[in-house]
Protein backbone atom coordinates (compact mmCIF):
# COMPACT_ATOMS: atom_id res chain seq x y z
CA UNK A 1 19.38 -11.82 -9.77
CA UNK A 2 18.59 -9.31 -12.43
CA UNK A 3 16.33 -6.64 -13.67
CA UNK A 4 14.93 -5.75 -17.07
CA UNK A 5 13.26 -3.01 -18.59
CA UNK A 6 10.65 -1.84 -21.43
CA UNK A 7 7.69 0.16 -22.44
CA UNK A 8 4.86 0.14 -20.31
CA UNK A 9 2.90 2.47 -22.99
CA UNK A 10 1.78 6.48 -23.07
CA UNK A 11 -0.26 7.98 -20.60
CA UNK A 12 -3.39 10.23 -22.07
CA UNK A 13 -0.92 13.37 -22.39
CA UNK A 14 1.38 11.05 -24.57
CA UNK A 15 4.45 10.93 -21.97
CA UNK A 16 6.54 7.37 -21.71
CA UNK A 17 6.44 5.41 -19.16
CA UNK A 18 8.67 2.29 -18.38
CA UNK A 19 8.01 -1.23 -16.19
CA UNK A 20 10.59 -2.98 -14.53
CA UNK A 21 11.07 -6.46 -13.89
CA UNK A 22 12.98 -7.42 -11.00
CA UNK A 23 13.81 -11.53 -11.18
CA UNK A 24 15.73 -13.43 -8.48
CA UNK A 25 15.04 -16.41 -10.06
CA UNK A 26 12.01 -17.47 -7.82
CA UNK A 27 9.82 -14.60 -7.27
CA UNK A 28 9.58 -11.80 -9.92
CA UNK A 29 8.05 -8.77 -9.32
CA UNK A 30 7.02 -6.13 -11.95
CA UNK A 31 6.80 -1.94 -11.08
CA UNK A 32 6.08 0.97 -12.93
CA UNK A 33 7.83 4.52 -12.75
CA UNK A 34 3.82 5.41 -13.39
CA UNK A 35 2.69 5.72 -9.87
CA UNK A 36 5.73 3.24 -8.51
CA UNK A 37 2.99 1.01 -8.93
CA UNK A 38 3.06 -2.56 -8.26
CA UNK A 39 1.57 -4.13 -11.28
CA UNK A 40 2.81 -8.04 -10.65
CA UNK A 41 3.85 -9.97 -8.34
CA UNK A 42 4.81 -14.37 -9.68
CA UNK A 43 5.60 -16.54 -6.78
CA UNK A 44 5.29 -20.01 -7.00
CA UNK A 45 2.80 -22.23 -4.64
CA UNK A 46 3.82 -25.56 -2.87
CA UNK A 47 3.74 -27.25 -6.36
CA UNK A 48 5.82 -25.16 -7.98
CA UNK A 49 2.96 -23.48 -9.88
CA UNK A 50 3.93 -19.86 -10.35
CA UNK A 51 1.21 -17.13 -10.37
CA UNK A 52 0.67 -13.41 -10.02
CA UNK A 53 -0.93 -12.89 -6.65
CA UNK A 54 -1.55 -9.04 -6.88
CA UNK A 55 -3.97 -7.06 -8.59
CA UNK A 56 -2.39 -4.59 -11.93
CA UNK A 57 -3.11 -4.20 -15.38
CA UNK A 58 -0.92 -4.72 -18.35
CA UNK A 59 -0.63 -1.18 -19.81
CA UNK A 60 -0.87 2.38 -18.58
CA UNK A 61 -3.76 2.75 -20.25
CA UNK A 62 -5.53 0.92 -18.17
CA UNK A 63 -4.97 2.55 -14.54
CA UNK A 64 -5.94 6.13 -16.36
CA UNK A 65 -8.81 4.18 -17.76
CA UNK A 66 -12.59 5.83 -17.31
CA UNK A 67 -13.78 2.61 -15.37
CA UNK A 68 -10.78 1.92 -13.20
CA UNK A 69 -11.11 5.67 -12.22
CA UNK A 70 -14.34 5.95 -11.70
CA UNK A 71 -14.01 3.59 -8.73
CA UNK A 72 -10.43 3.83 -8.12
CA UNK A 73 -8.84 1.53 -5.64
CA UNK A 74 -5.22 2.20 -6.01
CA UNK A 75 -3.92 -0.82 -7.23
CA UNK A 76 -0.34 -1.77 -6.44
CA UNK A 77 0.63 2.33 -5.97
CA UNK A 78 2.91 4.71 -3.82
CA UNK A 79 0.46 6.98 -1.72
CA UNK A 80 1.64 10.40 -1.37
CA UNK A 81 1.56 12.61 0.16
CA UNK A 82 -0.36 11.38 2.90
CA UNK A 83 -2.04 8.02 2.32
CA UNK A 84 -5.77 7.15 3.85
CA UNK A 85 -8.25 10.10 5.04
CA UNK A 86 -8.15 13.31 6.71
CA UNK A 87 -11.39 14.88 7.81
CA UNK A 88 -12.78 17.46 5.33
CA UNK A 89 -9.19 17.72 4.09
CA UNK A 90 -8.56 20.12 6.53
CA UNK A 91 -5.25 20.68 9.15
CA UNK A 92 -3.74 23.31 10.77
CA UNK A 93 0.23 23.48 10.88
CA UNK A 94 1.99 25.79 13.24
CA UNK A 95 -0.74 27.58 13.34
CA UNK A 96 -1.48 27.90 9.50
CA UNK A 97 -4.84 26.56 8.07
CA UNK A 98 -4.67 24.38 4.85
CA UNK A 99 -7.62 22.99 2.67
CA UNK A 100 -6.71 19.78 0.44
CA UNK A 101 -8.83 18.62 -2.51
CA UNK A 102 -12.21 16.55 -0.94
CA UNK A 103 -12.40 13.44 -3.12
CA UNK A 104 -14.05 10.97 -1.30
CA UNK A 105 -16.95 11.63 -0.05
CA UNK A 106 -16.37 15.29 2.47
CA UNK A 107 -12.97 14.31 2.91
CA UNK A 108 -9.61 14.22 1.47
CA UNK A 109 -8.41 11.02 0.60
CA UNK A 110 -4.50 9.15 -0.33
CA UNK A 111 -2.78 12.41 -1.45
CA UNK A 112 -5.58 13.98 -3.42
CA UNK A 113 -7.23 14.30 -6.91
CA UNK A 114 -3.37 13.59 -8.77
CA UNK A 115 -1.44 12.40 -5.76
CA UNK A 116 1.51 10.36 -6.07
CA UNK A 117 0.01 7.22 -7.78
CA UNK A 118 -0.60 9.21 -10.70
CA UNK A 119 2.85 10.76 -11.21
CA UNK A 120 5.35 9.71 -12.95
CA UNK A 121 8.58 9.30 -10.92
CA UNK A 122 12.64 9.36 -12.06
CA UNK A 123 14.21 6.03 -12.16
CA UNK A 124 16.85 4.19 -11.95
CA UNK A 125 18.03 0.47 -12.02
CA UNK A 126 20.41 -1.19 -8.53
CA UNK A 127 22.09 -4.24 -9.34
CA UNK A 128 24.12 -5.87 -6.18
CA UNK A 129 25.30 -9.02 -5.40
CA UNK A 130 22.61 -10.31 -3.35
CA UNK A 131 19.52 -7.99 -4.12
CA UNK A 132 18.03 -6.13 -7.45
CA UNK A 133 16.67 -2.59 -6.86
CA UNK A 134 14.82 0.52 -8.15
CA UNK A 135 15.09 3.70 -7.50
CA UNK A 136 11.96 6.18 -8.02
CA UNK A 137 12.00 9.74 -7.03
CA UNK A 138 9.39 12.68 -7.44
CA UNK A 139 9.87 16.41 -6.72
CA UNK A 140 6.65 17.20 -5.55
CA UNK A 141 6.28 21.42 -5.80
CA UNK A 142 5.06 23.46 -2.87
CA UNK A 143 1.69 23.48 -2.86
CA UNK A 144 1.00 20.36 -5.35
CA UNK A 145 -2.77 19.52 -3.90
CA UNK A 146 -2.32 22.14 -1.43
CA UNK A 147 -0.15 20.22 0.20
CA UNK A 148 2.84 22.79 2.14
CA UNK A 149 6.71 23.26 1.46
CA UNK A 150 8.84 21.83 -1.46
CA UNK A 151 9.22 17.81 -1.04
CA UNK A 152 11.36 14.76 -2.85
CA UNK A 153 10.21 11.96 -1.89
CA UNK A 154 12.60 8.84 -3.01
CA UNK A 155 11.29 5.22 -2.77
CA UNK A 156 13.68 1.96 -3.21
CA UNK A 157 12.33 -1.27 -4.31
CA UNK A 158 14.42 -4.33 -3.47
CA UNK A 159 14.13 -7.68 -4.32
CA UNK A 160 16.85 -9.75 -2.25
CA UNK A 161 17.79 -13.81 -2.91
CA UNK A 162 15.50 -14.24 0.31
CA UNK A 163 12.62 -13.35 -1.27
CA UNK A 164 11.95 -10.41 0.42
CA UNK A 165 10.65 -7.09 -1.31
CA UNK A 166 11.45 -4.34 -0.02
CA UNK A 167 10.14 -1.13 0.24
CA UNK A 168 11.97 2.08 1.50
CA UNK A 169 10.89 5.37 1.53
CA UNK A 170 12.83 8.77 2.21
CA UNK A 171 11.67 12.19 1.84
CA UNK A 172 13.00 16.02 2.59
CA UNK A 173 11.18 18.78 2.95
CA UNK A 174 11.97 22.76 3.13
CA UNK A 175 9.11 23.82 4.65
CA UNK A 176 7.42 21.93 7.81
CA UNK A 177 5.00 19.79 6.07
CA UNK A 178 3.17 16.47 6.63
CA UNK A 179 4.20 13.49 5.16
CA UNK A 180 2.84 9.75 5.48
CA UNK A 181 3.40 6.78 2.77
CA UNK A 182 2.53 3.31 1.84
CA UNK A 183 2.09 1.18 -0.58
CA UNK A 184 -1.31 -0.22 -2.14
CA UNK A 185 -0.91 -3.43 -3.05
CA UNK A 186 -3.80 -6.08 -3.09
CA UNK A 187 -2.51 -9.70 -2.52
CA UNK A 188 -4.67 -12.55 -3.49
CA UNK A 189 -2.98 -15.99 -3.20
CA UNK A 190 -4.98 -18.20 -5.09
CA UNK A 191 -3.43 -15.99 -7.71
CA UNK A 192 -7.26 -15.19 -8.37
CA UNK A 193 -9.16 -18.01 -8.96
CA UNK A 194 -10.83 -17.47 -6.00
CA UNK A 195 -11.45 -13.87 -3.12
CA UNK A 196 -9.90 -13.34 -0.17
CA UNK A 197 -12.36 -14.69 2.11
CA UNK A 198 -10.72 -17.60 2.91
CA UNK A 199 -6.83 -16.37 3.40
CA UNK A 200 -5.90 -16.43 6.82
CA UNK A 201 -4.37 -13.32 8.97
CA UNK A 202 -2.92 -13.02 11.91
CA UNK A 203 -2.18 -9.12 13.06
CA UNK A 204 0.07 -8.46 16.40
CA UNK A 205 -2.35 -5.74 17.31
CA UNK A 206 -4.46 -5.59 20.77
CA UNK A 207 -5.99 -2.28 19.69
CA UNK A 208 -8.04 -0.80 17.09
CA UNK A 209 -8.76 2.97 16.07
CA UNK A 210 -12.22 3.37 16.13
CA UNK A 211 -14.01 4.74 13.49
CA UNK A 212 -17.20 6.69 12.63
CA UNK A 213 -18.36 7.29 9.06
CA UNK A 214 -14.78 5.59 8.15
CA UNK A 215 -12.97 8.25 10.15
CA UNK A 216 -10.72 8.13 13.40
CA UNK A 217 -12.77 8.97 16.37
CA UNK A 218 -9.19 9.77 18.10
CA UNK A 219 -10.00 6.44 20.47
CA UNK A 220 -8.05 3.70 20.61
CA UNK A 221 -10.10 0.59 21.72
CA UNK A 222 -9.16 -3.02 22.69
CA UNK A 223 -9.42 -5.97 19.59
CA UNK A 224 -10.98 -8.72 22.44
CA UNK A 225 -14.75 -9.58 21.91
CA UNK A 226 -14.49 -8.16 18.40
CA UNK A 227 -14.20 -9.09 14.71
CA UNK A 228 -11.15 -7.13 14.48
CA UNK A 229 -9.32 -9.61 16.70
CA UNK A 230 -6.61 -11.06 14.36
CA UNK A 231 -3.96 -11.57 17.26
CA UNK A 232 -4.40 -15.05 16.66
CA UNK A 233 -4.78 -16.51 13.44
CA UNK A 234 -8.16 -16.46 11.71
CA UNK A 235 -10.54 -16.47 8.24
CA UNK A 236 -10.74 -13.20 6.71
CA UNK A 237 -14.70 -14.23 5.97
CA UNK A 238 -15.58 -16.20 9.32
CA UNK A 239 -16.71 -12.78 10.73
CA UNK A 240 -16.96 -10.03 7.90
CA UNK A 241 -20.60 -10.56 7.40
CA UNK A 242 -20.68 -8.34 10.59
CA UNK A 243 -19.10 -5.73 9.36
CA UNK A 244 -21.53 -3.60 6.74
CA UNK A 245 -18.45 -3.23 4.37
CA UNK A 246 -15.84 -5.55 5.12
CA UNK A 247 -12.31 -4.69 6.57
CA UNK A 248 -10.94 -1.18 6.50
CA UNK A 249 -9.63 -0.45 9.63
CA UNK A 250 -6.05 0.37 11.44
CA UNK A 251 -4.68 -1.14 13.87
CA UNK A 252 -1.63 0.38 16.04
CA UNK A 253 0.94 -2.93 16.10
CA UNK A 254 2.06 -4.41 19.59
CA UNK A 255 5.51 -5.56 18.42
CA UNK A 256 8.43 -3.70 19.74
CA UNK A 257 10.99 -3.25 17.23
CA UNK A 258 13.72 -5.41 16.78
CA UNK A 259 16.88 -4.76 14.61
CA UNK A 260 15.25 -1.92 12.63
CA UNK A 261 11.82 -3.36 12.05
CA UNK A 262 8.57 -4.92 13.93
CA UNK A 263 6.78 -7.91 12.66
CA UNK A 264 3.31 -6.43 11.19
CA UNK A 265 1.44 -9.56 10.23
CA UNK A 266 0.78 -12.79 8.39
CA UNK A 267 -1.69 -13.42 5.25
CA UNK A 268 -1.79 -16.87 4.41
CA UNK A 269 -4.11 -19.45 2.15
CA UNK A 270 -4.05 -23.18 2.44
CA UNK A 271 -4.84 -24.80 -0.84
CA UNK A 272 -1.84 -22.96 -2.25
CA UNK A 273 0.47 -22.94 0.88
CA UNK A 274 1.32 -19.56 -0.03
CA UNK A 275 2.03 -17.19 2.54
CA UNK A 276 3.16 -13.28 3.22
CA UNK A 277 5.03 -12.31 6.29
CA UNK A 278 5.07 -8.44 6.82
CA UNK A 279 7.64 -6.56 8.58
CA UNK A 280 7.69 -2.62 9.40
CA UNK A 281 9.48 0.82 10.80
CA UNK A 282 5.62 2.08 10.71
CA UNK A 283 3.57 2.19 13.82
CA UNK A 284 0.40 0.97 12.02
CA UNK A 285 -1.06 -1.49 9.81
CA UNK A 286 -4.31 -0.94 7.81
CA UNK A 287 -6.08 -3.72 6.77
CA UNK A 288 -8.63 -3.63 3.47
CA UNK A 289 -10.35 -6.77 2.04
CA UNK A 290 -11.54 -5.00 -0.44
CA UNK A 291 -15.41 -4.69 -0.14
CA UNK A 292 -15.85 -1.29 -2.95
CA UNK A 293 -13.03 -3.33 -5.87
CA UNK A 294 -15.16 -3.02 -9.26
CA UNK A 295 -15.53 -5.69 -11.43
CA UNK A 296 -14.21 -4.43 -14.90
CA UNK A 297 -14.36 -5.81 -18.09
CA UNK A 298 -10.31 -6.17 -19.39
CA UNK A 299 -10.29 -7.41 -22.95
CA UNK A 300 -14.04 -8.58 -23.17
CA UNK A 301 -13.77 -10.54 -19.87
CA UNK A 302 -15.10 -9.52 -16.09
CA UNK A 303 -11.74 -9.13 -13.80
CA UNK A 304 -11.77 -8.17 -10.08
CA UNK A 305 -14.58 -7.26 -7.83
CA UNK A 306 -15.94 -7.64 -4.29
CA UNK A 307 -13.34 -9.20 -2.03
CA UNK A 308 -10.87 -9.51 -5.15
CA UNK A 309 -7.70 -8.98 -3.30
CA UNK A 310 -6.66 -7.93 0.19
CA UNK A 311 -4.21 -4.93 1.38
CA UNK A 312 -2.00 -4.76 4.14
CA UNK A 313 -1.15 -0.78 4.45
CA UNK A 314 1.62 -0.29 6.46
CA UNK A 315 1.60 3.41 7.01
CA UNK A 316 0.73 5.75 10.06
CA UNK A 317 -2.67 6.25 11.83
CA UNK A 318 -5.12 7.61 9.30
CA UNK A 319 -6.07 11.38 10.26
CA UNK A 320 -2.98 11.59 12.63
CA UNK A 321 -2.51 15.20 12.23
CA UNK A 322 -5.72 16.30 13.47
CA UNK A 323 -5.51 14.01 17.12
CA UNK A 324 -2.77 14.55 18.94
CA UNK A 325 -2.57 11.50 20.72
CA UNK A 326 -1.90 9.49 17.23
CA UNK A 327 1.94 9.49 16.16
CA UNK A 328 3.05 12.55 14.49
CA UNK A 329 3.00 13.09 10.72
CA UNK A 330 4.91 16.17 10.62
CA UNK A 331 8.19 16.30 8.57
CA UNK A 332 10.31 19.34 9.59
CA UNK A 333 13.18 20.84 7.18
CA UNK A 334 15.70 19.77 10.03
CA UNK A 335 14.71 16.20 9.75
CA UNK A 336 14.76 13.44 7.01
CA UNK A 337 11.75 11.27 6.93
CA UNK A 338 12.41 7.60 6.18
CA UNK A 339 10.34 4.18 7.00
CA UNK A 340 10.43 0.66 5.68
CA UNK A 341 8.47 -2.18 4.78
CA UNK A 342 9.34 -6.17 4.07
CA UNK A 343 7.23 -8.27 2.36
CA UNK A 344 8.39 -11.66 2.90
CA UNK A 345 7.39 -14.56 0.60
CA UNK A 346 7.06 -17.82 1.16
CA UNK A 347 5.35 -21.54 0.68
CA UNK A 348 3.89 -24.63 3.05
CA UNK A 349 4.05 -27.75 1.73
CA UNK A 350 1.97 -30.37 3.12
């Protein structure tokens, strides 16, 4: 087990910024104090062929570049303050009525114009016996993208002998606020020779939010007779083409929690044997296969696009603080928030 560190270049204002690789010797995964961001992930497949299966750049530069913003899917990043949409970025709080920054389309979207994948967070290295770790932590000010009250927000990356990463978040507030994280990774495990539309998923969910216009209706519908029906496994692309833009949808997860987390969901592809088993505090996974990726040209050649990678969100329902029937998002100054996430690694052979 062990962890390095070195430059991961300037951003445009000319501030430092580091990446850390965290190595137990079969899996290595590389993250970024810019935007705790997820920029590779090497596993091997079932012939010992190691590859990175996640989408990331090599340099700073490149996630604050014109063309990866223009069209900017969040690759690999911490989501802050409150990931996915709310409508017309408005809420009320305890009776209080708060506008956030509209940047997708009429509504607010993953924390804002500079949310949390854009920061750049304190860190610190973990060494332990039987896991690596990383500690990021951001001080986000009251009223940072008119968000309420004062809030750190501290996020541990672990990478244990089991392959497992790990991803736990805390936060603390002093004024009620609302608060809901994840992490924006897109897997592909072909390592990207080919899309996503032949990984398999399987998702312990019966129900479905339903949308309209991509936002929560406040229903809650049933999976069966539908192409969001993933409680057994099934092709990410034997039913997309009836869906006008792929996948991006949540689904509330069945599984009753045991020990301290609920098992989320699968992603799996055969000609590698790789697979991804997801486990989870949250109460919801979102599902994106990546429809709107760009295909940008990194050092003269064409990288990404259309069904490039795949994300499994794990996070709470998107819009939950305007329908009260969805889980709360409100952190109080009495209360700590904290939630977890496993992403367990692992490879068929035939």
């Amino acid at each position: 087990m062990k962890i390095d560190q070195h430059s991961f270049g300037k951003t445009i204002d000319g501030k430092e910024t580091t990446l850390f690789v965290l190595s137990n010797g079969n899996v290595e995964v590389s993250i970024t104090n810019f935007g705790g961001i997820i920029t590779s992930l090497i596993v091997p497949d079932k012939e010992g062929k190691s590859e990175n299966i996640v989408l990331g750049f090599d340099d700073v530069s490149e996630y604050q570049s014109d063309q990866y913003l223009e069209n900017c899917h969040y690759f690999g990043c911490i989501v802050g303050r409150v990931c996915n949409r709310i409508t017309k970025g408005k809420f009320t709080l305890n009776g209080k009525d708060y506008q956030l920054p509209i940047n997708n389309g009429d509504r607010h979207i993953h924390g804002g114009i500079e949310g949390f994948d854009k920061k750049i967070w304190d860190a610190k290295t973990i060494n332990e016996e039987n896991r690596v770790g990383l500690e990021l932590q951001y001080f986000s000010k009251d009223g940072e993208e008119g968000y309420p009250g004062n809030l750190t927000t501290i996020v541990h990356y672990w990478l244990t002998k089991e392959n497992e990463l790990i991803i736990d978040y805390a936060a603390k507030t002093d004024r009620p606020t609302i608060i809901n994280l994840t992490n924006h990774t897109y897997f592909n495990l072909t390592g990207g020779a080919e899309n996503i539309l032949q990984h398999y998923l399987q998702v312990p969910a019966s129900t479905y939010t339903e949308l309209d216009d991509l936002m929560p209706t406040g229903r809650i519908l049933n999976v069966e007779g539908t192409p969001f029906d993933f409680r057994k496994e099934s092709m990410i692309g034997s039913r997309i083409d009836q869906l006008p833009d792929g996948y991006d949808l949540n689904f509330p997860l069945d599984e009753a929690v045991t020990g301290d987390t609920r098992f989320a969901g699968v992603l799996k592809e055969t000609k590698s044997g790789r697979f991804i088993e997801v486990y989870t505090t949250q109460p919801a996974l979102q599902i994106y296969a990546g429809y709107y990726i760009p295909e940008l040209i990194i050092d003269g050649k064409k990288k990404f696009g259309k069904y490039a990678g795949f994300a499994l969100e794990t996070q709470h329902y998107p819009d939950a603080i305007n329908h009260p029937n969805f889980p709360s998002i409100v952190l109080n100054p009495e209360d700590n928030f904290h939630e977890k996430t496993i992403y367990k690694f692992g490879v068929k052979k035939d």
